[in-house]
N, C-alpha and C. Protein backbone atom coordinates (compact mmCIF):
# COMPACT_ATOMS: atom_id res chain seq x y z
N UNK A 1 7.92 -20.45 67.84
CA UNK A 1 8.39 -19.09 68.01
C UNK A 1 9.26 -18.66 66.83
N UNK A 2 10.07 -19.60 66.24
CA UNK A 2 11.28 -19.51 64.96
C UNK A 2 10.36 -18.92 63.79
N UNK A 3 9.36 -19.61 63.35
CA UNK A 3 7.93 -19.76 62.30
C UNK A 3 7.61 -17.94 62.78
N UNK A 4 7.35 -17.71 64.04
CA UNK A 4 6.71 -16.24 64.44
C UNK A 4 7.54 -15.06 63.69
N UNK A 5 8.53 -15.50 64.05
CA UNK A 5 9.62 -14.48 64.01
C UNK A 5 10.68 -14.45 63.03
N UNK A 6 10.02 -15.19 61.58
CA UNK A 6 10.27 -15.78 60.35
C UNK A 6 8.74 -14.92 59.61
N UNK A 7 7.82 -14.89 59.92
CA UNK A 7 7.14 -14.24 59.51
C UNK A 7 7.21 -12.64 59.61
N UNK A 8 7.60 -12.22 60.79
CA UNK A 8 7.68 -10.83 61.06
C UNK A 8 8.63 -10.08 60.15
N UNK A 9 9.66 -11.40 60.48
CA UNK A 9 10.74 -10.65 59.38
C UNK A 9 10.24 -10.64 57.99
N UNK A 10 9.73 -11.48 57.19
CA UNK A 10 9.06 -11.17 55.79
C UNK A 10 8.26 -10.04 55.87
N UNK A 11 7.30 -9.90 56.33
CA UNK A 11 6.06 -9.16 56.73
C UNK A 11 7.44 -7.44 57.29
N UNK A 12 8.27 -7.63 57.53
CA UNK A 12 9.19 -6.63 57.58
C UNK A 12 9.63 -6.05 56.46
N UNK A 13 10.24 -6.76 56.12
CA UNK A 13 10.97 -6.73 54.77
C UNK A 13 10.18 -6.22 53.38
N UNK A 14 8.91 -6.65 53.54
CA UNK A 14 7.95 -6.54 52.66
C UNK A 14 7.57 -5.11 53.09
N UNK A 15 7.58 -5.06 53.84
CA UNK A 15 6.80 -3.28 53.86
C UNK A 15 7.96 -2.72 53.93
N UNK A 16 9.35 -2.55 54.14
CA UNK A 16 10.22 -1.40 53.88
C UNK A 16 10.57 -0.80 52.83
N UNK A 17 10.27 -1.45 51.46
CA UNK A 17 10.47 -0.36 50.60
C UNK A 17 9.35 0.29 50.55
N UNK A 18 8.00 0.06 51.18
CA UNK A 18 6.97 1.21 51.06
C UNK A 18 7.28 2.25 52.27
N UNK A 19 7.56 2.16 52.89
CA UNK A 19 8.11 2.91 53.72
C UNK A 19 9.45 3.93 53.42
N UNK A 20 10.33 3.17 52.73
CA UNK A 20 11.27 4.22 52.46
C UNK A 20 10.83 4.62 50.81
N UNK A 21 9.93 4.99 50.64
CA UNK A 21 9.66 5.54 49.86
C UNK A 21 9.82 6.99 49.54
N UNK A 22 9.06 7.82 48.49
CA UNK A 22 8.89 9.24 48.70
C UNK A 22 8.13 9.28 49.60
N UNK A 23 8.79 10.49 50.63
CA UNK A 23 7.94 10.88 51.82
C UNK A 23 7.78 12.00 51.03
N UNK A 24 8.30 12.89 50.41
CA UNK A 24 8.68 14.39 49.73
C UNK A 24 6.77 14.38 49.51
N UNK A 25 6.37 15.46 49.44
CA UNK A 25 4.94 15.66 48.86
C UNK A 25 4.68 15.80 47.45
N UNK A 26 3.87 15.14 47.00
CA UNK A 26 3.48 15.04 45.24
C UNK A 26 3.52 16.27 44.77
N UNK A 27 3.92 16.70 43.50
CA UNK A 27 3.57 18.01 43.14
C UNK A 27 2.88 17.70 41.91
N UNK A 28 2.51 16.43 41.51
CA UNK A 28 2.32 15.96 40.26
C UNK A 28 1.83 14.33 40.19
N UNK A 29 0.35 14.43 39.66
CA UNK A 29 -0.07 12.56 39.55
C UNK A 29 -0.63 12.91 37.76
N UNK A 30 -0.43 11.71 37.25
CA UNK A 30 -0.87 11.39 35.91
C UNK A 30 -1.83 10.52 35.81
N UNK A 31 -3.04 10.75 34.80
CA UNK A 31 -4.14 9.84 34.59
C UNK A 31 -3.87 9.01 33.37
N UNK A 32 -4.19 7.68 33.45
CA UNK A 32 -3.32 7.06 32.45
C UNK A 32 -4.04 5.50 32.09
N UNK A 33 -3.87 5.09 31.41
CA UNK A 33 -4.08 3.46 31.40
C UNK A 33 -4.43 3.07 30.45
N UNK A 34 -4.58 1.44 29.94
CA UNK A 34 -5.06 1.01 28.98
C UNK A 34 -6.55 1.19 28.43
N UNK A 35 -7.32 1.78 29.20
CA UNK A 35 -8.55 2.12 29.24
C UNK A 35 -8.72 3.67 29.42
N UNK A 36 -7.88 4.44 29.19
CA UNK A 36 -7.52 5.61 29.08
C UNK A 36 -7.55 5.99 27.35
N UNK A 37 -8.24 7.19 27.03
CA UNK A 37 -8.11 7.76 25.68
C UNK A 37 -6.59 8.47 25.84
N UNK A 38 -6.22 9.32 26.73
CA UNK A 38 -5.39 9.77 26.68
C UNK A 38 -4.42 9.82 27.97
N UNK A 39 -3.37 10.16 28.26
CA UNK A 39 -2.60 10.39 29.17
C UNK A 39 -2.81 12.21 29.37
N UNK A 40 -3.40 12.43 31.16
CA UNK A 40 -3.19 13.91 31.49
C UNK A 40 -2.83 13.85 32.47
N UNK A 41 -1.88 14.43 33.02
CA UNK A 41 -0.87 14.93 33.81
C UNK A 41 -2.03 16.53 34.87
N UNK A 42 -1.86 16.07 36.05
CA UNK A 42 -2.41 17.16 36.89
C UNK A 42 -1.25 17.68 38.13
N UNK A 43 -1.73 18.67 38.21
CA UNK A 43 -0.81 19.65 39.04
C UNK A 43 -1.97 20.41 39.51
N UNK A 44 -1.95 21.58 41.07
CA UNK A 44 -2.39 21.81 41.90
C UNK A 44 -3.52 22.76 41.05
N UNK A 45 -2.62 23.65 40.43
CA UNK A 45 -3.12 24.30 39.12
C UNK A 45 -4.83 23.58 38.46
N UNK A 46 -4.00 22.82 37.78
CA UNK A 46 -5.03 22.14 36.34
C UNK A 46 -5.86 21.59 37.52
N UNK A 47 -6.11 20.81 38.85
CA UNK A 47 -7.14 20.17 39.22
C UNK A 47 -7.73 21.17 39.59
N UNK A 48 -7.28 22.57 40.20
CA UNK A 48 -8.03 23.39 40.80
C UNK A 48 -9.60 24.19 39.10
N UNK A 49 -8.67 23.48 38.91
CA UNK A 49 -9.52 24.64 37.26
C UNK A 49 -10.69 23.87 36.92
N UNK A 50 -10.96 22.09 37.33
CA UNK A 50 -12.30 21.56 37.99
C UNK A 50 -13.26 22.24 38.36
N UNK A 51 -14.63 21.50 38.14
CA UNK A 51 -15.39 22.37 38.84
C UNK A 51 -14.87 21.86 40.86
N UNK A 52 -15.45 22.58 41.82
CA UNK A 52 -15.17 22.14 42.82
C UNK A 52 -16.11 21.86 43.76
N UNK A 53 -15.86 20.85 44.51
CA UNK A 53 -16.67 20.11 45.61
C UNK A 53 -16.30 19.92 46.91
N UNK A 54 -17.01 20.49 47.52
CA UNK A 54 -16.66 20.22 48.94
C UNK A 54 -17.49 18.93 50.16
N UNK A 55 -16.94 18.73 50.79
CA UNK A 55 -17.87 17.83 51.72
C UNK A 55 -16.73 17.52 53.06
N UNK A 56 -18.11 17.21 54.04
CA UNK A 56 -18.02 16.89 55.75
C UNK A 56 -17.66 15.54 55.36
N UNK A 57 -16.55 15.03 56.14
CA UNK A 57 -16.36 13.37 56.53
C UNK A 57 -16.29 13.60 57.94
N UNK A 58 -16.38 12.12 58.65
CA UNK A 58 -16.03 11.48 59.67
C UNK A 58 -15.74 10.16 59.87
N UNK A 59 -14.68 9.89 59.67
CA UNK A 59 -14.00 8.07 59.61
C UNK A 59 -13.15 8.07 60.73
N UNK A 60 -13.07 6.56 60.70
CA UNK A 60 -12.16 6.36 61.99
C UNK A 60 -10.53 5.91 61.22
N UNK A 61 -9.79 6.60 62.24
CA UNK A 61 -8.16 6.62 61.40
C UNK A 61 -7.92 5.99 63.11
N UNK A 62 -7.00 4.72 62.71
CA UNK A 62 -6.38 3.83 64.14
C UNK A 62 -7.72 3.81 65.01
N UNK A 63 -7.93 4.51 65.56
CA UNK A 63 -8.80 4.09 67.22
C UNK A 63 -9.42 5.41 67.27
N UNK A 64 -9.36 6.33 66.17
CA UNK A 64 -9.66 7.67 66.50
C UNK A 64 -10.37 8.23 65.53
N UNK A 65 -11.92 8.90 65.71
CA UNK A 65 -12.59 9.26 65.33
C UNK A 65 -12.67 10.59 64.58
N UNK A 66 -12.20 10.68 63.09
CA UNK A 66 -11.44 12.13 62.39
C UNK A 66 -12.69 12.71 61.78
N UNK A 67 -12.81 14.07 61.75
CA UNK A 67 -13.62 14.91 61.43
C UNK A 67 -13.12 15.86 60.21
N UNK A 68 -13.30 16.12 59.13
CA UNK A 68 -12.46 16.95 58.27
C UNK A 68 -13.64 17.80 57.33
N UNK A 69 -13.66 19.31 56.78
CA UNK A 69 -14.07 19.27 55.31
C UNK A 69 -13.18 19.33 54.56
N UNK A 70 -13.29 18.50 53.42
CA UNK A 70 -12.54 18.56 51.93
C UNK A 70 -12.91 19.19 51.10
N UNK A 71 -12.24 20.15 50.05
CA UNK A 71 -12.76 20.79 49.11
C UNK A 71 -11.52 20.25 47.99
N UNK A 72 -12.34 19.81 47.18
CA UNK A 72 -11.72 19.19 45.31
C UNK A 72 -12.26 19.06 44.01
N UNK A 73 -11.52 18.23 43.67
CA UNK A 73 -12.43 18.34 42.53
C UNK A 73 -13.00 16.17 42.87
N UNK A 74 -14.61 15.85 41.73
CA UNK A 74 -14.69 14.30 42.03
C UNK A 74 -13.65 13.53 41.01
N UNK A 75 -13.49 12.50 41.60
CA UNK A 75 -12.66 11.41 40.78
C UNK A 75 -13.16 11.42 39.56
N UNK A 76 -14.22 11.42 39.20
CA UNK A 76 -15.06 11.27 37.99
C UNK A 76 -14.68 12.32 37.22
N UNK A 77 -15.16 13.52 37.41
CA UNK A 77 -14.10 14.78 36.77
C UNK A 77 -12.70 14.31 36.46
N UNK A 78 -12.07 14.05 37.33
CA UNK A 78 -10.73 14.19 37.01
C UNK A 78 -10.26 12.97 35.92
N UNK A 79 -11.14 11.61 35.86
CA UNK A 79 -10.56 10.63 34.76
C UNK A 79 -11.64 10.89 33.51
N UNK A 80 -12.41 11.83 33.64
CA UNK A 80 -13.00 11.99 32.34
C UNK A 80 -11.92 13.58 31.52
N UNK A 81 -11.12 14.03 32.19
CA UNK A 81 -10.14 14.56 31.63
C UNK A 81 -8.90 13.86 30.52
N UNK A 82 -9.16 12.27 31.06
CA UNK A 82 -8.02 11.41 30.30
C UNK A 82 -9.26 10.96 29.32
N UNK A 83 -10.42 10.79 30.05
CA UNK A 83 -11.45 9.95 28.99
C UNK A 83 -11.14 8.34 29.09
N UNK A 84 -12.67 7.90 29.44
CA UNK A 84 -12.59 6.33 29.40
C UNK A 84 -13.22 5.35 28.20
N UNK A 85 -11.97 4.72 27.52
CA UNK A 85 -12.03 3.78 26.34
C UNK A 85 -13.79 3.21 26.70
N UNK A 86 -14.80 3.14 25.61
CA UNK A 86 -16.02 3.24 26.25
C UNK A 86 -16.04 1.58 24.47
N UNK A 87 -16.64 0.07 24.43
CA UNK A 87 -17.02 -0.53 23.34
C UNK A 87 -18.80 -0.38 23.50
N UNK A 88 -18.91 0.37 22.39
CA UNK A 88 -20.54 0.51 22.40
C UNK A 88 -20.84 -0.94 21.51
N UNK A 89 -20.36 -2.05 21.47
CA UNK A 89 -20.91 -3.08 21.43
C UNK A 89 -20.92 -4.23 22.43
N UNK A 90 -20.73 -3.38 23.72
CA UNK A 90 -20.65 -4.32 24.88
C UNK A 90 -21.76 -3.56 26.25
N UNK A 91 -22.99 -4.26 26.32
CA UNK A 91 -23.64 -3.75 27.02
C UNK A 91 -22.82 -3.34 28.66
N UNK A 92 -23.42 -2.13 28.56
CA UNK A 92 -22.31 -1.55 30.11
C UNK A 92 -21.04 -1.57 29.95
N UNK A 93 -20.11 -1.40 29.44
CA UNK A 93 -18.92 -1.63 29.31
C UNK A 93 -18.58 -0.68 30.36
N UNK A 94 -19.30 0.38 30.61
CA UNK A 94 -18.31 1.72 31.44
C UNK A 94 -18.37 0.88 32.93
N UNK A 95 -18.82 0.11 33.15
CA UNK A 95 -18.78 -0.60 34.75
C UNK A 95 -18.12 -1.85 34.95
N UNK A 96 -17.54 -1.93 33.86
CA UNK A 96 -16.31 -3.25 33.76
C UNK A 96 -14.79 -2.39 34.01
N UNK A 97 -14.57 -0.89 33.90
CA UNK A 97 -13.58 -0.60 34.24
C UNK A 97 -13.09 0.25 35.38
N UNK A 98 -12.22 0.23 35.78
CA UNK A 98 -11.46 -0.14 37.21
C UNK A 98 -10.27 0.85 37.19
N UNK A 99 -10.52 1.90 38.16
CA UNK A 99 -9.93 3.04 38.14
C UNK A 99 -8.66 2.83 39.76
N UNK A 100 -7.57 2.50 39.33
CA UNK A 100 -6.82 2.17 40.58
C UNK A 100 -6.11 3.27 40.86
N UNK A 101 -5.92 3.86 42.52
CA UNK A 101 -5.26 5.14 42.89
C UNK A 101 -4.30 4.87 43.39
N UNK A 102 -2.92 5.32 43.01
CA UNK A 102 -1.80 4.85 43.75
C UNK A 102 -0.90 6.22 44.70
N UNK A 103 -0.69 5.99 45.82
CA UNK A 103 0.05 7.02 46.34
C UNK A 103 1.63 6.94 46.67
N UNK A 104 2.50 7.79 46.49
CA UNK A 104 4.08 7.91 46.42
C UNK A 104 4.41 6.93 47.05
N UNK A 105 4.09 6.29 48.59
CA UNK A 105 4.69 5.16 48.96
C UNK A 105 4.01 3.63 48.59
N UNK A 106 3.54 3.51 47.58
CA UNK A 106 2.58 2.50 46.85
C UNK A 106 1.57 1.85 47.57
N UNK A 107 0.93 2.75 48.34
CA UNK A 107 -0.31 2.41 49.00
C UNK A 107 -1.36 2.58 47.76
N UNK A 108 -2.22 1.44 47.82
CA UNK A 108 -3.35 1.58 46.38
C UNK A 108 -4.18 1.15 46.80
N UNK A 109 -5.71 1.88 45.71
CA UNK A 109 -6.67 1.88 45.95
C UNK A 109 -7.83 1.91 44.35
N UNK A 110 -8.76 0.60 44.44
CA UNK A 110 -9.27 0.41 43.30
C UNK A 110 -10.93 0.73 43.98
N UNK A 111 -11.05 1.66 42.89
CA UNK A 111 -12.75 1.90 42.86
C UNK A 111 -13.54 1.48 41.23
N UNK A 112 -14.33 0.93 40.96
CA UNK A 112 -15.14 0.78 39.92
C UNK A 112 -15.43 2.29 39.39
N UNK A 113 -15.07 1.70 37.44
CA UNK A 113 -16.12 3.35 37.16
C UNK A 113 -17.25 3.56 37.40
N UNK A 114 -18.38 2.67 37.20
CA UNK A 114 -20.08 2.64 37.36
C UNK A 114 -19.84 2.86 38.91
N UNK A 115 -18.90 2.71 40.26
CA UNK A 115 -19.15 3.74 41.61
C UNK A 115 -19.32 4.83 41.27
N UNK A 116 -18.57 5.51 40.52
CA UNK A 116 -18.63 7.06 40.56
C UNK A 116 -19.29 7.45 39.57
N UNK A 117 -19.72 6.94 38.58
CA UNK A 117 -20.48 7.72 37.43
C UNK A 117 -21.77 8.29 37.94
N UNK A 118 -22.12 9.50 37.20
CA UNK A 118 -23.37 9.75 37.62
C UNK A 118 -24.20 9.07 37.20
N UNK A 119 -24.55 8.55 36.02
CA UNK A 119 -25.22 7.58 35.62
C UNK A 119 -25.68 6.09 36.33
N UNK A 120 -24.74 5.78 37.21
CA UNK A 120 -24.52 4.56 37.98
C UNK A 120 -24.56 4.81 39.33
N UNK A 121 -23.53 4.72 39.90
CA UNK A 121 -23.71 4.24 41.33
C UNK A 121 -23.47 5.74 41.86
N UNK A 122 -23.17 7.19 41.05
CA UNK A 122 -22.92 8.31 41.45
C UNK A 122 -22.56 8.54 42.43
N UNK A 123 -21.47 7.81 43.45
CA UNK A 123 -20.69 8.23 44.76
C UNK A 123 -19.81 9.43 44.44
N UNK A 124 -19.87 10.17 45.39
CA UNK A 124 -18.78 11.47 44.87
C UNK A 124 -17.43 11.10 45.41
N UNK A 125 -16.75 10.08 45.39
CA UNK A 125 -15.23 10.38 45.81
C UNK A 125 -14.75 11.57 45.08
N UNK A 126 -13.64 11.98 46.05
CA UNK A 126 -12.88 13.02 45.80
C UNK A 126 -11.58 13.14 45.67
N UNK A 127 -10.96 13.96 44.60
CA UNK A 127 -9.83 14.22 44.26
C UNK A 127 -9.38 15.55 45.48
N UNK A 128 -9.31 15.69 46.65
CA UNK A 128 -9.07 16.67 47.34
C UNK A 128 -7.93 17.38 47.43
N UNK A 129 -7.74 19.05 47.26
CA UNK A 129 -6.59 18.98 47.55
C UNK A 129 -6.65 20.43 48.59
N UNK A 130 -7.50 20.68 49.12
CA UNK A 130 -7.86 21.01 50.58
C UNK A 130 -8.38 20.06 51.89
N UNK A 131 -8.00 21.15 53.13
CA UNK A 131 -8.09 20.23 54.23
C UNK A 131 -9.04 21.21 55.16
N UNK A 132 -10.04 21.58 55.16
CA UNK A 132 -10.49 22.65 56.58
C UNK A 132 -10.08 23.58 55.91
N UNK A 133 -10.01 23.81 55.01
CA UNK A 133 -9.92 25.51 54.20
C UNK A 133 -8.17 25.55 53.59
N UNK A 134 -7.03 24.46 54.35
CA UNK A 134 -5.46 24.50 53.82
C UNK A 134 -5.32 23.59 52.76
N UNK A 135 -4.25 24.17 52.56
CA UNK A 135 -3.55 23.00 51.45
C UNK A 135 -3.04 21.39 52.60
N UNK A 136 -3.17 21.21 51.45
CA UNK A 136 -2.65 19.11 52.54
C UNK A 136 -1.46 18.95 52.87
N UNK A 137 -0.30 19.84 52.75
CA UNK A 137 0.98 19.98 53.53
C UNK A 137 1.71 18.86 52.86
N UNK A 138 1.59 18.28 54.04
CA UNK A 138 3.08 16.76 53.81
C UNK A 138 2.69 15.89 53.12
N UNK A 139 0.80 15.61 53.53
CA UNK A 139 0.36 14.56 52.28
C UNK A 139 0.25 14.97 51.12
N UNK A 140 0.98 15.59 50.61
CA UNK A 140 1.00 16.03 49.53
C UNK A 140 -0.22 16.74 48.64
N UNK A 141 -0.18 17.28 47.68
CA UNK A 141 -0.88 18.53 47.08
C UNK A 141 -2.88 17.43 46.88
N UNK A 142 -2.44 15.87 46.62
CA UNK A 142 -3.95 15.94 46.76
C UNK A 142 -3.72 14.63 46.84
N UNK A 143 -5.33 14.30 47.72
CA UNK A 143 -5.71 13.08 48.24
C UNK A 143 -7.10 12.19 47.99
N UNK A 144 -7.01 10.86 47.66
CA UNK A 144 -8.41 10.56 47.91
C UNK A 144 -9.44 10.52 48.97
N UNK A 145 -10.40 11.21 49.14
CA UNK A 145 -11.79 11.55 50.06
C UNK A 145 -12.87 10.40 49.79
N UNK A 146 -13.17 9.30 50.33
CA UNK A 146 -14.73 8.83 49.82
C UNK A 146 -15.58 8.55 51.46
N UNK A 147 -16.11 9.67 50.79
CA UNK A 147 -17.46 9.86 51.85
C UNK A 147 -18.39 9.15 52.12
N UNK A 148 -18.24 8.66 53.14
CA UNK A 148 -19.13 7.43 53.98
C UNK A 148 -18.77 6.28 54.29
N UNK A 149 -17.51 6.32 53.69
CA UNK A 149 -16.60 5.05 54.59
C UNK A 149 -16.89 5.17 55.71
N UNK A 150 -16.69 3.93 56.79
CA UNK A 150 -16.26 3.81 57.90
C UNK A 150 -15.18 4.49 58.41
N UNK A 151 -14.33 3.85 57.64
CA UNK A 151 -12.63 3.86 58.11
C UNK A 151 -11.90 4.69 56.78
N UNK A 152 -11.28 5.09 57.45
CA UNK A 152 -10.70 5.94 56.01
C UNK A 152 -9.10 5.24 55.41
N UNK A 153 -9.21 4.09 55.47
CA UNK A 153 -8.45 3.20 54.35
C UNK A 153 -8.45 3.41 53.24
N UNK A 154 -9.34 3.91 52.85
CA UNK A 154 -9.42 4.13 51.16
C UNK A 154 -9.03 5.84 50.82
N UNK A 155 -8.56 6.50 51.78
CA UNK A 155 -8.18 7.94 52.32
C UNK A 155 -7.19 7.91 51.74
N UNK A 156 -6.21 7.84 50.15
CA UNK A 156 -5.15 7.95 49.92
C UNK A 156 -4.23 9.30 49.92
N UNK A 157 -3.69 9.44 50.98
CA UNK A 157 -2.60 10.84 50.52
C UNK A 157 -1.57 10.70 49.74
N UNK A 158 -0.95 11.89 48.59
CA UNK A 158 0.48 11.54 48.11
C UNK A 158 -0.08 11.28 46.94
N UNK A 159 -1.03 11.25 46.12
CA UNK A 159 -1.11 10.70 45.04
C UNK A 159 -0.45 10.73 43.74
N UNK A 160 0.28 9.77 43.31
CA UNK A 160 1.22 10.14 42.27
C UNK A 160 0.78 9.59 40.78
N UNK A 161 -0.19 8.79 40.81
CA UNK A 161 -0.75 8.57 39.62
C UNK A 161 -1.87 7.34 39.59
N UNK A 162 -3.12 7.57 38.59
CA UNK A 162 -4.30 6.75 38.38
C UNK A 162 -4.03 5.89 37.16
N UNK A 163 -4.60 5.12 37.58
CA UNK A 163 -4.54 4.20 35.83
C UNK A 163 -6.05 3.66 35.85
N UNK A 164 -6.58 3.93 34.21
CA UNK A 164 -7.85 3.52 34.47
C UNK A 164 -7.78 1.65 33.58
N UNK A 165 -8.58 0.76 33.43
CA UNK A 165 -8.04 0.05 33.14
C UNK A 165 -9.23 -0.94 32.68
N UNK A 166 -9.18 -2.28 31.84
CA UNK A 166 -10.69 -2.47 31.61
C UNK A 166 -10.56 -4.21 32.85
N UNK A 167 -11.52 -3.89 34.05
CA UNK A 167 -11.64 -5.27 34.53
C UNK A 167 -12.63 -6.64 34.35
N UNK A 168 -12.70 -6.75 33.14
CA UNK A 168 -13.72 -7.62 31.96
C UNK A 168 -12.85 -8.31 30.93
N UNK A 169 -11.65 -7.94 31.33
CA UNK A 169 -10.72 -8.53 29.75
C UNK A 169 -9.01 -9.05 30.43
């Protein structure tokens, strides 16, 4: 029981600074990384100026079956705004790098570039920053959408910044 309740407490402890984190809503995430040409900074503004995409989900959040449309811009849009470090002497290189999403209370989320490229695996995740026609309120100004999950774990709200990055090196 000591061992039980020795774990809880770590397993406590460990999640309270994500928890007392920023609850405040993002007004601002940056695209960024070592596999990044450049560093760009987005606001509700600059993502809206994307082209835009909308789509139907249905994932399960806890025990409960959520229904939403999202309208945004795709992930893919939004890190080809920073541009991805591309070695044209490495066959495929664009699917060795690894686009990680992090949200204000450091909940993260890694998708491959060759998922989203059109060229490749063309999944449309989404940079959303509508909900059913509103703005996203508390989760802040925009969220990750990937359509056809199960479970919407990979559903990041709050997003405060991407790093793209090379996962081959």
């Amino acid at each position: 029981m000591l061992n039980f309740v020795r774990a809880a407490l770590v397993v406590a402890l460990m999640a309270a600074p994500f928890a007392a984190r920023a609850q405040t809503p993002t007004t601002v995430f940056a695209v960024r990384g070592s596999a990044a040409q450049s560093e760009v900074r987005f606001t509700l503004a600059t993502l809206r100026q994307l082209p835009v995409a909308t789509v139907n989900v249905s994932y399960m959040s806890g025990s409960s079956l959520q229904s939403a449309t999202f309208t945004g811009a795709l992930l893919w849009d939004v890190v080809q705004k920073a541009g991805i470090v591309i070695d044209p002497n490495v066959k495929n290189d664009l699917i060795r790098k690894l686009i990680t999403v992090t949200a204000a209370d450091g909940y993260q989320v890694t998708f491959s570039a060759g998922e989203i490229a059109p060229n490749f695996g063309g999944k449309q995740i989404m940079v959303a920053y509508e909900v059913n026609g509103a703005p996203l309120g508390a989760n802040g100004f925009a969220r990750i959408v990937v359509p056809g999950d199960k479970a919407g774990g990979r559903f990041i709200s709050n997003i405060n910044r991407i790093i793209i990055f090379d996962g081959g090196r």
